[in-house]
Protein backbone atom coordinates (compact mmCIF):
# COMPACT_ATOMS: atom_id res chain seq x y z
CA UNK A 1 51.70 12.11 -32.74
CA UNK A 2 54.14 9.43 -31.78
CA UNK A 3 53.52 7.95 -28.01
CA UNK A 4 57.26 9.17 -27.35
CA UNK A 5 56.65 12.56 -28.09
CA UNK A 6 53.16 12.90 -26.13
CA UNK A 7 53.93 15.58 -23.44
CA UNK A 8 57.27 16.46 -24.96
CA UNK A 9 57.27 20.04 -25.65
CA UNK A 10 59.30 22.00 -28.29
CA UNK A 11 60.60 25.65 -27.36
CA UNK A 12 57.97 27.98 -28.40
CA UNK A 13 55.26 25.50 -28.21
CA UNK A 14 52.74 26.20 -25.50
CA UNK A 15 51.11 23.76 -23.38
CA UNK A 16 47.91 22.31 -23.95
CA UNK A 17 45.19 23.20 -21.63
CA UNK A 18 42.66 20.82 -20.22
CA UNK A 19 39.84 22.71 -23.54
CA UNK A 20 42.36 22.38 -26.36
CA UNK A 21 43.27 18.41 -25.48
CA UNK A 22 39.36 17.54 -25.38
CA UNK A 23 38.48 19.58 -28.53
CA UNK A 24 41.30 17.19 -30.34
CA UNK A 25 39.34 14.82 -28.95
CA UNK A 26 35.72 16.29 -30.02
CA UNK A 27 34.90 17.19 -26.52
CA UNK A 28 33.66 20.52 -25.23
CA UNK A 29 34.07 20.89 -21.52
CA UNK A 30 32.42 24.57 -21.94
CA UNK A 31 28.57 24.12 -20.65
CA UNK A 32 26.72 23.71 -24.05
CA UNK A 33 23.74 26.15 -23.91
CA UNK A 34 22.04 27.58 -26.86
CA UNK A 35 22.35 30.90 -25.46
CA UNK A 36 26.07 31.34 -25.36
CA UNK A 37 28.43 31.54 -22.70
CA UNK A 38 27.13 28.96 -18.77
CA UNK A 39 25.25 31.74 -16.59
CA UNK A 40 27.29 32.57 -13.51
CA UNK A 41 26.58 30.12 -9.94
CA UNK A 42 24.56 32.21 -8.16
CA UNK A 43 22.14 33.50 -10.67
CA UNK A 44 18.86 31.07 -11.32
CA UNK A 45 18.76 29.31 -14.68
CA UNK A 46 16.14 27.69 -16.59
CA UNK A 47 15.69 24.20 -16.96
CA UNK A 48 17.20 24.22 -20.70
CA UNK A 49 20.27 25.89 -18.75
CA UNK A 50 20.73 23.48 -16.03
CA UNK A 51 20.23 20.45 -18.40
CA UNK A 52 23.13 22.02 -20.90
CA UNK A 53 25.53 22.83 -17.47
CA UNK A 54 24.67 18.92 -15.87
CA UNK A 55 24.78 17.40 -19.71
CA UNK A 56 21.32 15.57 -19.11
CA UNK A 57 17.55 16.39 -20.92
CA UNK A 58 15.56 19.54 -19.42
CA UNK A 59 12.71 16.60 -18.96
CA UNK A 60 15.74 14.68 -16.23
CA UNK A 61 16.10 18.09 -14.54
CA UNK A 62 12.25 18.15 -13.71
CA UNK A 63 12.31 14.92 -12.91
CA UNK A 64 15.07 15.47 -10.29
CA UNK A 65 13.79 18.21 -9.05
CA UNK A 66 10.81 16.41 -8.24
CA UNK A 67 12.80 13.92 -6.20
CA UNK A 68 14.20 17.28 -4.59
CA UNK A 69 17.72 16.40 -6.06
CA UNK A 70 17.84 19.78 -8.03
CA UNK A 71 16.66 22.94 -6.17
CA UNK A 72 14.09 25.13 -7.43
CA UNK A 73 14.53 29.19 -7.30
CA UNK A 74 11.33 30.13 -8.68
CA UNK A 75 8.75 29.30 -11.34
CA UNK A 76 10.89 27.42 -14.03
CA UNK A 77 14.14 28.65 -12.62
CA UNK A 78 16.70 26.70 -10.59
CA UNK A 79 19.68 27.33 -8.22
CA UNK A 80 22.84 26.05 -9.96
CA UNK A 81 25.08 25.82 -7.18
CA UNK A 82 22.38 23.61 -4.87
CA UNK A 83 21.62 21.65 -8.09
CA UNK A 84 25.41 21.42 -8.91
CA UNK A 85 25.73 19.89 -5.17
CA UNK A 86 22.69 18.15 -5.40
CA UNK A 87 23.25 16.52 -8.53
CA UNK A 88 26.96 15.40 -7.58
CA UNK A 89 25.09 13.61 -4.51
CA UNK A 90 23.20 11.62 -6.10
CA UNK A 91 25.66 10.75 -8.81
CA UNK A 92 27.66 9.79 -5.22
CA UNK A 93 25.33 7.69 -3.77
CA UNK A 94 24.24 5.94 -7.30
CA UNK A 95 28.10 5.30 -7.75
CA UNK A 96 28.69 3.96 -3.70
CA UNK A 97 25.19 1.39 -4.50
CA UNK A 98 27.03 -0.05 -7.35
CA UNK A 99 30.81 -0.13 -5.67
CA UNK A 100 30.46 -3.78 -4.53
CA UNK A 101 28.39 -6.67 -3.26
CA UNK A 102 30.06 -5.50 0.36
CA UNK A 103 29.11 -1.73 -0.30
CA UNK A 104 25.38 -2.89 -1.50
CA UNK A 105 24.97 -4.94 1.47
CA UNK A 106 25.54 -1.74 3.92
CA UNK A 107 23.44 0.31 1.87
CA UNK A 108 20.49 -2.38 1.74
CA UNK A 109 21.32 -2.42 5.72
CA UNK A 110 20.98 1.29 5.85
CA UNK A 111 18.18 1.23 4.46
CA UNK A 112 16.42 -1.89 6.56
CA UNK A 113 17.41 0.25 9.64
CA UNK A 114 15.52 3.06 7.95
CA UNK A 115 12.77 0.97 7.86
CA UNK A 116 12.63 -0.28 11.04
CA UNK A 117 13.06 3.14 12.65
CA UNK A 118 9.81 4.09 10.57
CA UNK A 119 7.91 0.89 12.04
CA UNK A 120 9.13 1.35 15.41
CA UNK A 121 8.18 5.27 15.25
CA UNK A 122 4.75 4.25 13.79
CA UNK A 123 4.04 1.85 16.18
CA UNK A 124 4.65 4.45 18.98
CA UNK A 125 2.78 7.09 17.77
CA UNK A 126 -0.22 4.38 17.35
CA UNK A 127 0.20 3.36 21.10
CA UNK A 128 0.06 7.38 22.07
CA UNK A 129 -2.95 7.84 20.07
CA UNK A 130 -4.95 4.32 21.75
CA UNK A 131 -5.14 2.61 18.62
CA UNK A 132 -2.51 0.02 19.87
CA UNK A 133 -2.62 -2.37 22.93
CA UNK A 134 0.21 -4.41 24.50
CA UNK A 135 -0.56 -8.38 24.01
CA UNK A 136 0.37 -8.86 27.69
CA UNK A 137 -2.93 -6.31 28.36
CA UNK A 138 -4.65 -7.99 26.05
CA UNK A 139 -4.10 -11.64 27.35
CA UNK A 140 -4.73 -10.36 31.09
CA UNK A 141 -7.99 -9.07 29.90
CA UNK A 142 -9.32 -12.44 28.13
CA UNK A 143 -7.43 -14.75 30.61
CA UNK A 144 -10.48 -12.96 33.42
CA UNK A 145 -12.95 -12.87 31.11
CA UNK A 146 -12.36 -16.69 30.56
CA UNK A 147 -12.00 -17.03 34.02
CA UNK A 148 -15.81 -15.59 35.12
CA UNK A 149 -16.91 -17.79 31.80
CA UNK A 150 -15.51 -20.87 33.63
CA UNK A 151 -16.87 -20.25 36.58
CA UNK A 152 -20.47 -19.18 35.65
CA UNK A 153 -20.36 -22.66 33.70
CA UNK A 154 -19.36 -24.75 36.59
CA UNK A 155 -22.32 -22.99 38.78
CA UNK A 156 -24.73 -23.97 36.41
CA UNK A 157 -25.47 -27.69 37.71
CA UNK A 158 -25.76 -26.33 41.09
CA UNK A 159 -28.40 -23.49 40.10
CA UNK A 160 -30.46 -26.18 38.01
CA UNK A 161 -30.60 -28.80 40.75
CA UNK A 162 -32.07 -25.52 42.91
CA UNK A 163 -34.64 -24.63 39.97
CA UNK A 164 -35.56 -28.25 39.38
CA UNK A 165 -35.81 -30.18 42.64
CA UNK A 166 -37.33 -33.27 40.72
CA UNK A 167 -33.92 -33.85 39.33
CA UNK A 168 -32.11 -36.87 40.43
CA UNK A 169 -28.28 -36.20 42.06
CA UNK A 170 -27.19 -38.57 39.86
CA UNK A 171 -28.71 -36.22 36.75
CA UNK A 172 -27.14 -32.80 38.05
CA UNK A 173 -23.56 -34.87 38.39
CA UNK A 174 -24.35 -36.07 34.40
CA UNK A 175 -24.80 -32.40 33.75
CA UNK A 176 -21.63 -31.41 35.70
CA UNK A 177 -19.28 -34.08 34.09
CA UNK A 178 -20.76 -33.01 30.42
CA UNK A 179 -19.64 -28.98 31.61
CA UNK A 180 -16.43 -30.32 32.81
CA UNK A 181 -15.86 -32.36 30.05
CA UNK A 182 -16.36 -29.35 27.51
CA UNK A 183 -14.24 -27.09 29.28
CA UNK A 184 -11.44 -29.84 29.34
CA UNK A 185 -11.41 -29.85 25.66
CA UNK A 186 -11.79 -26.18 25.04
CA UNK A 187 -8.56 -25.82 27.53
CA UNK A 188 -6.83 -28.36 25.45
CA UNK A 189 -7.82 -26.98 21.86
CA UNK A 190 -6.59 -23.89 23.28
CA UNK A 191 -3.18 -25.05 24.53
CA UNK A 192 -2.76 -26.72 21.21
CA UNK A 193 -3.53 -23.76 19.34
């Protein structure tokens, strides 16, 4: 037909509907089941069903379902109007992720939030249940135990010179500078660390 007579209508004609332009066109927008005629919404259907009313493989149907995309009514049955929602969804979502660099950024962002909220949530529950400890707790605790450590070791010339009275002054200070000395470098390797 001539492009200046598309959409022109003759008396007597009748319009095309939306079925008799796609079957010109080889196109079937009727649900293509084996069985006949689509089931109605709010009666379960079987896999073979759902695939023929979404156009996809009965295999992609289980598959979806799986992912909880398509809603199960029963033991190989399915709800077509949840699946029907469902479905449209995803094909939603799939469509925003691929709208842009600036619409895959937000999404990737949505999803890092995600993410974090898990971590953060994690982390919590692993504090409630003792299995976590604040570093500030933890330094506290080690910065006293290094503390007593320090302090035992700088005791120890004095409690020698009492043990061993034959020892020289002069040999207890050696002992005390070497102690010093040690803890000196462990408080610099430390600080360096």
């Amino acid at each position: 037909m001539p492009r200046h007579q598309r959409g022109h209508r003759t008396p007597g004609s009748s319009p095309e509907t939306p079925t008799a332009r796609s079957k010109h066109r080889g196109i079937s927008l009727a649900a293509t089941s084996s069985k006949g005629p689509p089931p109605p919404l709010g009666e379960p259907v079987t896999a073979d069903e759902l695939a023929g009313l979404l156009g996809i493989a009965p295999r992609t149907v289980r598959e979806l379902a799986g992912r909880g995309l398509v809603v199960k009514a029963g033991r190989g049955r399915y709800d077509v109007a949840a699946s029907l929602s469902g479905y449209c969804a995803h094909l939603r979502e799939q469509a925003a992720g691929r709208a842009g660099d600036a619409q895959a950024g937000l999404t990737n962002e949505r999803a890092r939030q995600a993410r974090e909220a898990a971590d953060n949530l994690a982390l919590r529950n692993a504090t409630l249940r003792g299995e976590m400890v604040a570093a500030k707790d933890v330094a506290a605790e080690w910065s006293g135990i290094l503390r007593r450590l320090r302090s035992r070791i700088l005791a120890v010339p004095s409690r020698v010179n009492q043990r061993l009275p034959f020892l020289k002054p002069h040999d207890v200070a050696e002992v005390d500078a070497e102690l010093r000395e040690a803890l000196t470098e462990l408080g610099h390797d430390g600080a360096s660390a």
